[in-house]
PDB file of N, CA and C in Angstrom:
ATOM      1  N   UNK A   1       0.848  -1.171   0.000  1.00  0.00           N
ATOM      2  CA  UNK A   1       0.000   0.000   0.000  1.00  0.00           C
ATOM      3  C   UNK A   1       0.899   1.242   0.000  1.00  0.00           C
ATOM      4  N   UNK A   2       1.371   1.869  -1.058  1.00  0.00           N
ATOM      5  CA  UNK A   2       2.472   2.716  -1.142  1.00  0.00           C
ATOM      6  C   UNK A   2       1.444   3.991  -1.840  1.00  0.00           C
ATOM      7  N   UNK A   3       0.408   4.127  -1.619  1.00  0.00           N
ATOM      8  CA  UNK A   3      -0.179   5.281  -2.302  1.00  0.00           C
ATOM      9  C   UNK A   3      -1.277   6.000  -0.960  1.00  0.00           C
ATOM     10  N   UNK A   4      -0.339   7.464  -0.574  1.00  0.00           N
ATOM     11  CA  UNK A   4      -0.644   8.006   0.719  1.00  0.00           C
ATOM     12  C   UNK A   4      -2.447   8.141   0.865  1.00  0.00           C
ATOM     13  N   UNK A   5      -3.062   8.810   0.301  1.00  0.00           N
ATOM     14  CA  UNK A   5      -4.195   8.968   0.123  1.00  0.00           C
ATOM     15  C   UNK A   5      -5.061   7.502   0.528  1.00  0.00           C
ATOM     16  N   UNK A   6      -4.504   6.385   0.147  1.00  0.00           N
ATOM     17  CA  UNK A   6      -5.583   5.217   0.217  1.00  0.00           C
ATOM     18  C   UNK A   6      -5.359   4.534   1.178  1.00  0.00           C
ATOM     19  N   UNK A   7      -3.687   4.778   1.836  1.00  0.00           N
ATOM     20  CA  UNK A   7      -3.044   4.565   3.218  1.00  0.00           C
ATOM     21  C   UNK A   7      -3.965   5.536   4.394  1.00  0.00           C
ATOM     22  N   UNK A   8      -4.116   7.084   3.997  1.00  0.00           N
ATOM     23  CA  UNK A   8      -4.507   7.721   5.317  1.00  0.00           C
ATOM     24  C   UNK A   8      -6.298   7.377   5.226  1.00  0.00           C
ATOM     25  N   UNK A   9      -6.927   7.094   4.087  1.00  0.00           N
ATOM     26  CA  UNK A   9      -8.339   5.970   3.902  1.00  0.00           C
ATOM     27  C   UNK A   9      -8.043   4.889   4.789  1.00  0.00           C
ATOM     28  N   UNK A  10      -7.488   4.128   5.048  1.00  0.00           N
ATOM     29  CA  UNK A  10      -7.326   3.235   5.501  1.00  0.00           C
ATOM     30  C   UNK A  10      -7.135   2.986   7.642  1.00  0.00           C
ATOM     31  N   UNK A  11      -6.238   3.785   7.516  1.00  0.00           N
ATOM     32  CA  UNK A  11      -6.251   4.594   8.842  1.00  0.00           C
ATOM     33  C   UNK A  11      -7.476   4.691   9.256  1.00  0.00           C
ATOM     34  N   UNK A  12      -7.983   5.908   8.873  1.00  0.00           N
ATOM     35  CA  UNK A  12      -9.098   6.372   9.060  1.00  0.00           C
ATOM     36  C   UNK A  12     -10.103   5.419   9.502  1.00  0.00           C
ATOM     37  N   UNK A  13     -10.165   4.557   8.569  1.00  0.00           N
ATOM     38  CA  UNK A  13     -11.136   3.476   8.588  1.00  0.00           C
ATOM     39  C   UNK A  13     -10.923   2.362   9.933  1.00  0.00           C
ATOM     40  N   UNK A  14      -9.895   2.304  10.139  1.00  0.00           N
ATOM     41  CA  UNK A  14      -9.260   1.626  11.119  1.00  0.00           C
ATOM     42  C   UNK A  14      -9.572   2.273  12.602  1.00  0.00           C
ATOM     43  N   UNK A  15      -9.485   3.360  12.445  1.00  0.00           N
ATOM     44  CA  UNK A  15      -9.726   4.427  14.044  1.00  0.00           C
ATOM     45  C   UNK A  15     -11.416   4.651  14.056  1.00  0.00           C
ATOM     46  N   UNK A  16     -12.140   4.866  12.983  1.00  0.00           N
ATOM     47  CA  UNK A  16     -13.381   4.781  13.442  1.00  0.00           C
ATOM     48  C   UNK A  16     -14.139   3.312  13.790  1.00  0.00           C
ATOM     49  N   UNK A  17     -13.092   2.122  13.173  1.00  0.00           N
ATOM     50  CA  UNK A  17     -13.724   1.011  13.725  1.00  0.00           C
ATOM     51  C   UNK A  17     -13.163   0.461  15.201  1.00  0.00           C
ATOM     52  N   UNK A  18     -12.767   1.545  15.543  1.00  0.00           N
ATOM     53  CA  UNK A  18     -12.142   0.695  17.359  1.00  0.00           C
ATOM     54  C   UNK A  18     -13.087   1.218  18.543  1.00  0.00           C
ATOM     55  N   UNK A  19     -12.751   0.997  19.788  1.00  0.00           N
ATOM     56  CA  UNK A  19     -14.202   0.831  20.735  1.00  0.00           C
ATOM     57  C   UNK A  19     -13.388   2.302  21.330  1.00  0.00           C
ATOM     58  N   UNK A  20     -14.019   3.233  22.401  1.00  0.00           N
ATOM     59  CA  UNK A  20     -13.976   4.153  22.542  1.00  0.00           C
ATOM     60  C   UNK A  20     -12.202   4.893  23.258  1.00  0.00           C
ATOM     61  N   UNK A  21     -11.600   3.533  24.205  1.00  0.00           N
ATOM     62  CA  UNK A  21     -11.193   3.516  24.772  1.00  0.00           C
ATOM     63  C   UNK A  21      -9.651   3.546  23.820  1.00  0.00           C
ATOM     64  N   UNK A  22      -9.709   2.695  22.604  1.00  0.00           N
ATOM     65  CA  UNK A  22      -8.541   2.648  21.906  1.00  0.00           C
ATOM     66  C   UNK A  22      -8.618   4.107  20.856  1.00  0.00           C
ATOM     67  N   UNK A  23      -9.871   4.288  20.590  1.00  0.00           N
ATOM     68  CA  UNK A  23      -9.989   5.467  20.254  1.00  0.00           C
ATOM     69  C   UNK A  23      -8.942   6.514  20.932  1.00  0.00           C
ATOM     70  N   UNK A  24      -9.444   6.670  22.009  1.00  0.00           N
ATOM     71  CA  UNK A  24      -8.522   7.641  22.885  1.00  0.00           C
ATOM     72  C   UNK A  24      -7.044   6.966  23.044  1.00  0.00           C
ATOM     73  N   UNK A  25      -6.845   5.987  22.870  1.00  0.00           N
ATOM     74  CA  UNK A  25      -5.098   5.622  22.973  1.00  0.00           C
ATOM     75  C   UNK A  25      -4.611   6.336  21.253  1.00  0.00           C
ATOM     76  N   UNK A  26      -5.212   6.738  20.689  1.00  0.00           N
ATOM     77  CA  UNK A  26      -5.050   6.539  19.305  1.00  0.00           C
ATOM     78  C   UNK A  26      -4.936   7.896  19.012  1.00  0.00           C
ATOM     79  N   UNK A  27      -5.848   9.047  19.910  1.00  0.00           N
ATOM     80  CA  UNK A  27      -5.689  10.364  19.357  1.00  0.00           C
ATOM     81  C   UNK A  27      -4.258  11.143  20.318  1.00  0.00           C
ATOM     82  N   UNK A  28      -4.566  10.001  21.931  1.00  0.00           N
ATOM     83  CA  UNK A  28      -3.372  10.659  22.379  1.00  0.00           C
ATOM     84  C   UNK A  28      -1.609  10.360  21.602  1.00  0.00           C
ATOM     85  N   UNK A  29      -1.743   9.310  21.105  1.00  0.00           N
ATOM     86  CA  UNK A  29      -0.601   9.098  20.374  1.00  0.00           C
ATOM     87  C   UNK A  29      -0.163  10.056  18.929  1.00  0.00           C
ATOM     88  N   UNK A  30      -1.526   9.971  18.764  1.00  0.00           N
ATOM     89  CA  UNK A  30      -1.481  11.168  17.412  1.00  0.00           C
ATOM     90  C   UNK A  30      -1.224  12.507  17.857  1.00  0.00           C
ATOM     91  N   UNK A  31      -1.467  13.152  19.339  1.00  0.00           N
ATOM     92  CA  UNK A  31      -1.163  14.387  19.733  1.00  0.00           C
ATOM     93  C   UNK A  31      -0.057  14.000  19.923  1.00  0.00           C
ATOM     94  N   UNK A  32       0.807  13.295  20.981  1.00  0.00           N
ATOM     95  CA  UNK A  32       2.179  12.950  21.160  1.00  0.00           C
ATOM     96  C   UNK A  32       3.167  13.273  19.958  1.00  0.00           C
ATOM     97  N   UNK A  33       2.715  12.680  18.699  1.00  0.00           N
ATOM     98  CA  UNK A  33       3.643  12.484  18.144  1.00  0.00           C
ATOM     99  C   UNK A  33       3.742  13.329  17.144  1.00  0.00           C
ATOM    100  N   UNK A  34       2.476  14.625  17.161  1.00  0.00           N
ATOM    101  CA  UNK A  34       2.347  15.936  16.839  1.00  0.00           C
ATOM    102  C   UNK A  34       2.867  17.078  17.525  1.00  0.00           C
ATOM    103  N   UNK A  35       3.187  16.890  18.770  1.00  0.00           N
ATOM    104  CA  UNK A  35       4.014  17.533  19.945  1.00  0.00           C
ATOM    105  C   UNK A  35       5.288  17.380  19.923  1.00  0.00           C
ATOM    106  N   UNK A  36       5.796  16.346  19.379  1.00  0.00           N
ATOM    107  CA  UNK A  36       7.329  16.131  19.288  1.00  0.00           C
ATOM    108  C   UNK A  36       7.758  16.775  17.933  1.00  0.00           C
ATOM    109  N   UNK A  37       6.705  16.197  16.983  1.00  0.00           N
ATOM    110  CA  UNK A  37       7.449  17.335  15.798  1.00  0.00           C
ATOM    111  C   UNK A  37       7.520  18.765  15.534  1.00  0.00           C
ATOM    112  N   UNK A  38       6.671  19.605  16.375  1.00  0.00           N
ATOM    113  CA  UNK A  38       6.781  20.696  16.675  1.00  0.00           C
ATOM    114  C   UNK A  38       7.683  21.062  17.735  1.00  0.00           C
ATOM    115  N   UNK A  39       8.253  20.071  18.800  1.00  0.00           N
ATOM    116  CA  UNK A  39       9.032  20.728  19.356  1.00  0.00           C
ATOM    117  C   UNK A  39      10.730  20.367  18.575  1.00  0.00           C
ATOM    118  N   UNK A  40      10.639  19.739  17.513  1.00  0.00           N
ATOM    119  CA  UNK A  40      11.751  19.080  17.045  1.00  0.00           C
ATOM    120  C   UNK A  40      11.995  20.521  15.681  1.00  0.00           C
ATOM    121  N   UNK A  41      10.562  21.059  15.562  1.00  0.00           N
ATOM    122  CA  UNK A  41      10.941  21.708  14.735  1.00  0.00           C
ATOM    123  C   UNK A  41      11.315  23.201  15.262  1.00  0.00           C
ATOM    124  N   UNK A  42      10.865  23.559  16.381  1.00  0.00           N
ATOM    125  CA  UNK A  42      11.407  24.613  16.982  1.00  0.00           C
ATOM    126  C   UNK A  42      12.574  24.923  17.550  1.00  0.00           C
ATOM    127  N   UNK A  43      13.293  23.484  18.026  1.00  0.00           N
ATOM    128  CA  UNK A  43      14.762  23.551  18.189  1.00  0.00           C
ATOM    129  C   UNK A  43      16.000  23.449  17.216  1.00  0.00           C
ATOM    130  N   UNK A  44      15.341  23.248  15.994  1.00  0.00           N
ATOM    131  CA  UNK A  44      15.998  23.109  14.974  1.00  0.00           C
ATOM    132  C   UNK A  44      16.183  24.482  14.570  1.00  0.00           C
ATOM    133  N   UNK A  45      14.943  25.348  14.563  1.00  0.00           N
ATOM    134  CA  UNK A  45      15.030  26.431  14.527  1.00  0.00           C
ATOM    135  C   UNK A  45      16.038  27.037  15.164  1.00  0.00           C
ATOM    136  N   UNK A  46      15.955  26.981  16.356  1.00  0.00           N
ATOM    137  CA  UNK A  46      16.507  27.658  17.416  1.00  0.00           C
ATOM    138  C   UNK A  46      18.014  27.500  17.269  1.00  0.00           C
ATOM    139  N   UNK A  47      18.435  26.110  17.350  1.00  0.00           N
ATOM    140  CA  UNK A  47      19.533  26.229  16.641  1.00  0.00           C
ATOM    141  C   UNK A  47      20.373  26.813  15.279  1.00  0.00           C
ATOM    142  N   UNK A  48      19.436  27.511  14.375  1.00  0.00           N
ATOM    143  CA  UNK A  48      19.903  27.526  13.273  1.00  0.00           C
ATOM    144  C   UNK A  48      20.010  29.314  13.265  1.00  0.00           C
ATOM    145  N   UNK A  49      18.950  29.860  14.508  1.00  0.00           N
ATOM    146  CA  UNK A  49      19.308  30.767  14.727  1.00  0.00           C
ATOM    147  C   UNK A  49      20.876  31.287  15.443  1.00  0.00           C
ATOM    148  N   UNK A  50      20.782  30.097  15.997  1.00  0.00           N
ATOM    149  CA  UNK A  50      21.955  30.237  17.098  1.00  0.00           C
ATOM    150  C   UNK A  50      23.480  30.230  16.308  1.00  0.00           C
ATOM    151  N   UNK A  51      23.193  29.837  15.481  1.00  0.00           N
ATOM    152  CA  UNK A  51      24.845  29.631  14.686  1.00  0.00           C
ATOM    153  C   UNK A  51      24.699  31.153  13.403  1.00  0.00           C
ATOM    154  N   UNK A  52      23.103  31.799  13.337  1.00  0.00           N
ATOM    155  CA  UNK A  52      23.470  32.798  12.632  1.00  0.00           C
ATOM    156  C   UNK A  52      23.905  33.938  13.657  1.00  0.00           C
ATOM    157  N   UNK A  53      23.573  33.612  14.596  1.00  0.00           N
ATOM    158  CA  UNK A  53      24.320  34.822  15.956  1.00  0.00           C
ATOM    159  C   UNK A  53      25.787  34.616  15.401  1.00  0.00           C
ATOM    160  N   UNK A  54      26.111  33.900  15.366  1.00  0.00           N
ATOM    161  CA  UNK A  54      27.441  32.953  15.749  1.00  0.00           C
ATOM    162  C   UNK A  54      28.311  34.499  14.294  1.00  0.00           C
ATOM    163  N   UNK A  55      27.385  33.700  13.764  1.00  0.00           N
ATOM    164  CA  UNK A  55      28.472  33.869  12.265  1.00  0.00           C
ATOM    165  C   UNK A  55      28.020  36.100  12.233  1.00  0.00           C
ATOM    166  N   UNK A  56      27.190  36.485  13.115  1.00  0.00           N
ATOM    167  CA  UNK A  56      26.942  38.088  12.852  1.00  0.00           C
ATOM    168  C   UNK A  56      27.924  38.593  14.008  1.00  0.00           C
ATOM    169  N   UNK A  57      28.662  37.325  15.019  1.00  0.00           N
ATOM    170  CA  UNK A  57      29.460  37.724  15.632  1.00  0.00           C
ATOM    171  C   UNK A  57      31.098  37.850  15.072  1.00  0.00           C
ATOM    172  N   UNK A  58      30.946  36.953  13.898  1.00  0.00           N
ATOM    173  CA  UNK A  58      32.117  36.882  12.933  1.00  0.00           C
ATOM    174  C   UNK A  58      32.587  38.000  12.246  1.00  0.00           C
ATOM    175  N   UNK A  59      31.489  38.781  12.229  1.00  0.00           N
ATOM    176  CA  UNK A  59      31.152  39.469  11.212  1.00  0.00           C
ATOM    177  C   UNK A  59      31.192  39.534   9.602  1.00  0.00           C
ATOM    178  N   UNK A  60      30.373  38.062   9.436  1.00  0.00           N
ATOM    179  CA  UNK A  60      30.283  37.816   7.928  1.00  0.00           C
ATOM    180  C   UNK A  60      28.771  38.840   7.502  1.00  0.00           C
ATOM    181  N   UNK A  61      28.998  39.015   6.404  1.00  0.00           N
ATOM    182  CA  UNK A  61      27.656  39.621   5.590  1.00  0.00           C
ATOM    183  C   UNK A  61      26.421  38.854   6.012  1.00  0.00           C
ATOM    184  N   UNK A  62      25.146  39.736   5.826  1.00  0.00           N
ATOM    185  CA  UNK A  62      24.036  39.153   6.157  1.00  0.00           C
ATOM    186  C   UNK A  62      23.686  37.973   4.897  1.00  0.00           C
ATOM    187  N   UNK A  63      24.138  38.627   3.537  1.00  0.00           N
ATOM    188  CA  UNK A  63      24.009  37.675   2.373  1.00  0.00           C
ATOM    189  C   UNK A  63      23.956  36.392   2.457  1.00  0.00           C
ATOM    190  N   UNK A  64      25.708  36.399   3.051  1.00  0.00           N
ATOM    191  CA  UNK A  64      25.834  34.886   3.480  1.00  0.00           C
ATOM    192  C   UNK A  64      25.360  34.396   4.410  1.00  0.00           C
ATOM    193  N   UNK A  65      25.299  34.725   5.450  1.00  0.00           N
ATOM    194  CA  UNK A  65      24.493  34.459   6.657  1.00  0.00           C
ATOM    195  C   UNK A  65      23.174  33.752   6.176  1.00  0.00           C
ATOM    196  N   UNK A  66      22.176  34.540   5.242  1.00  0.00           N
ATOM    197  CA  UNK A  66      20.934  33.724   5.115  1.00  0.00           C
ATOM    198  C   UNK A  66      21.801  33.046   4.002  1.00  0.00           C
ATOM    199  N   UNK A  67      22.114  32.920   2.748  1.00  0.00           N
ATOM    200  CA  UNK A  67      22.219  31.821   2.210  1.00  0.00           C
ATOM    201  C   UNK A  67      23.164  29.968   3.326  1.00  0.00           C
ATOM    202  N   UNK A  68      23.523  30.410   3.891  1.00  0.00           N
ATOM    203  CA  UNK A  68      24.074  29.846   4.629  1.00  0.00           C
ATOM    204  C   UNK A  68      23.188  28.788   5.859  1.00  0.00           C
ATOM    205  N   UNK A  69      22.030  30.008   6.075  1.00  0.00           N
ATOM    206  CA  UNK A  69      20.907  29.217   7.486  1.00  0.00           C
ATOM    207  C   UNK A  69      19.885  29.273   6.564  1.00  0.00           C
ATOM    208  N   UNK A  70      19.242  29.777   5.704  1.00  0.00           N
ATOM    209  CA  UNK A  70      17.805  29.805   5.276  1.00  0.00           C
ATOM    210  C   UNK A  70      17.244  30.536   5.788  1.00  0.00           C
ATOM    211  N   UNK A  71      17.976  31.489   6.962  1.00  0.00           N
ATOM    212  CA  UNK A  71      16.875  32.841   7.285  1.00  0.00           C
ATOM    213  C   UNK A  71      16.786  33.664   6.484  1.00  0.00           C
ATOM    214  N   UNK A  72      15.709  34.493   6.569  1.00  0.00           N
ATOM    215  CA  UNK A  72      15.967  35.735   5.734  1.00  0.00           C
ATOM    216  C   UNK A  72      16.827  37.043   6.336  1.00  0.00           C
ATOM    217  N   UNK A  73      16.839  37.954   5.395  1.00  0.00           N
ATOM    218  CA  UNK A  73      17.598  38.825   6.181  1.00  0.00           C
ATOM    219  C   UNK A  73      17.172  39.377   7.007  1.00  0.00           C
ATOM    220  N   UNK A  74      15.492  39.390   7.346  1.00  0.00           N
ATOM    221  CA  UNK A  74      15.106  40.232   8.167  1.00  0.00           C
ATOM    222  C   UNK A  74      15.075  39.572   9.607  1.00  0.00           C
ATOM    223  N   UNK A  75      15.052  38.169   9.491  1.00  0.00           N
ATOM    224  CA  UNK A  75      15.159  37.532  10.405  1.00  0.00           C
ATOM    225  C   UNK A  75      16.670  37.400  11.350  1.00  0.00           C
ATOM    226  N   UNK A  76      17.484  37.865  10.124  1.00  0.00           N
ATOM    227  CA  UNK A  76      18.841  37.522  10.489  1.00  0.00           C
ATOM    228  C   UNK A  76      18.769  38.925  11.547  1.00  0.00           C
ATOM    229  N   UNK A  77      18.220  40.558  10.805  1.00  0.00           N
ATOM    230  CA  UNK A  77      18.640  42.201  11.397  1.00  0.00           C
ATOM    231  C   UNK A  77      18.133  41.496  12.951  1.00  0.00           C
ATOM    232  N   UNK A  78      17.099  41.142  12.571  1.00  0.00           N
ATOM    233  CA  UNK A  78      16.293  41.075  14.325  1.00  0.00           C
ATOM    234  C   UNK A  78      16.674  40.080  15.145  1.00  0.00           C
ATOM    235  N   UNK A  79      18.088  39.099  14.743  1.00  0.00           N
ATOM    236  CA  UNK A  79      18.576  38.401  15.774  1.00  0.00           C
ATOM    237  C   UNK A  79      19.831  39.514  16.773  1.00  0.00           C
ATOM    238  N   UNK A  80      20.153  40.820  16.069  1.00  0.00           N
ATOM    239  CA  UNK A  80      21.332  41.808  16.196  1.00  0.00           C
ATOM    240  C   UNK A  80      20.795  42.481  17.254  1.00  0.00           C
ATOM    241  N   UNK A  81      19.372  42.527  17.434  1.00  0.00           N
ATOM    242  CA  UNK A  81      18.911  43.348  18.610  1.00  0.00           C
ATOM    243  C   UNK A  81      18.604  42.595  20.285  1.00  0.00           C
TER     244      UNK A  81
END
């Protein structure tokens, strides 16, 4: 079953056929593991800010700086304050 759409059909189908109780094991796991990727994605962030400090302490150009992290530049001015 390699085709996402008929996979998350399937799911689906699977969670409305369980009794109330697995239900709830099923959404808390789905929040869990919606909670981790948001916090996985905020430290990634955070880190990526952290090394453009790094490099405005170098004093390389902002240019490189975002080509370098993927911030923009405006993101980069407002890490300086």
């Amino acid at each position: 079953m390699n085709e996402p759409g008929l996979e998350k059909a399937m799911d689906t189908l699977q969670y409305l056929s369980q009794d109330s109780d697995a239900r709830r094991l099923y959404e808390a796991r789905q929040k869990y593991l919606h909670d981790e990727a948001s916090m996985l994605g905020s430290a990634k962030l955070a880190g990526i800010k952290e090394v453009a400090k790094n490099m405005l302490d170098l004093n390389l150009d902002i240019t490189t700086i975002a080509k370098a992290t993927g911030l923009t530049e405006q993101e980069i001015n407002a890490l300086r304050k």
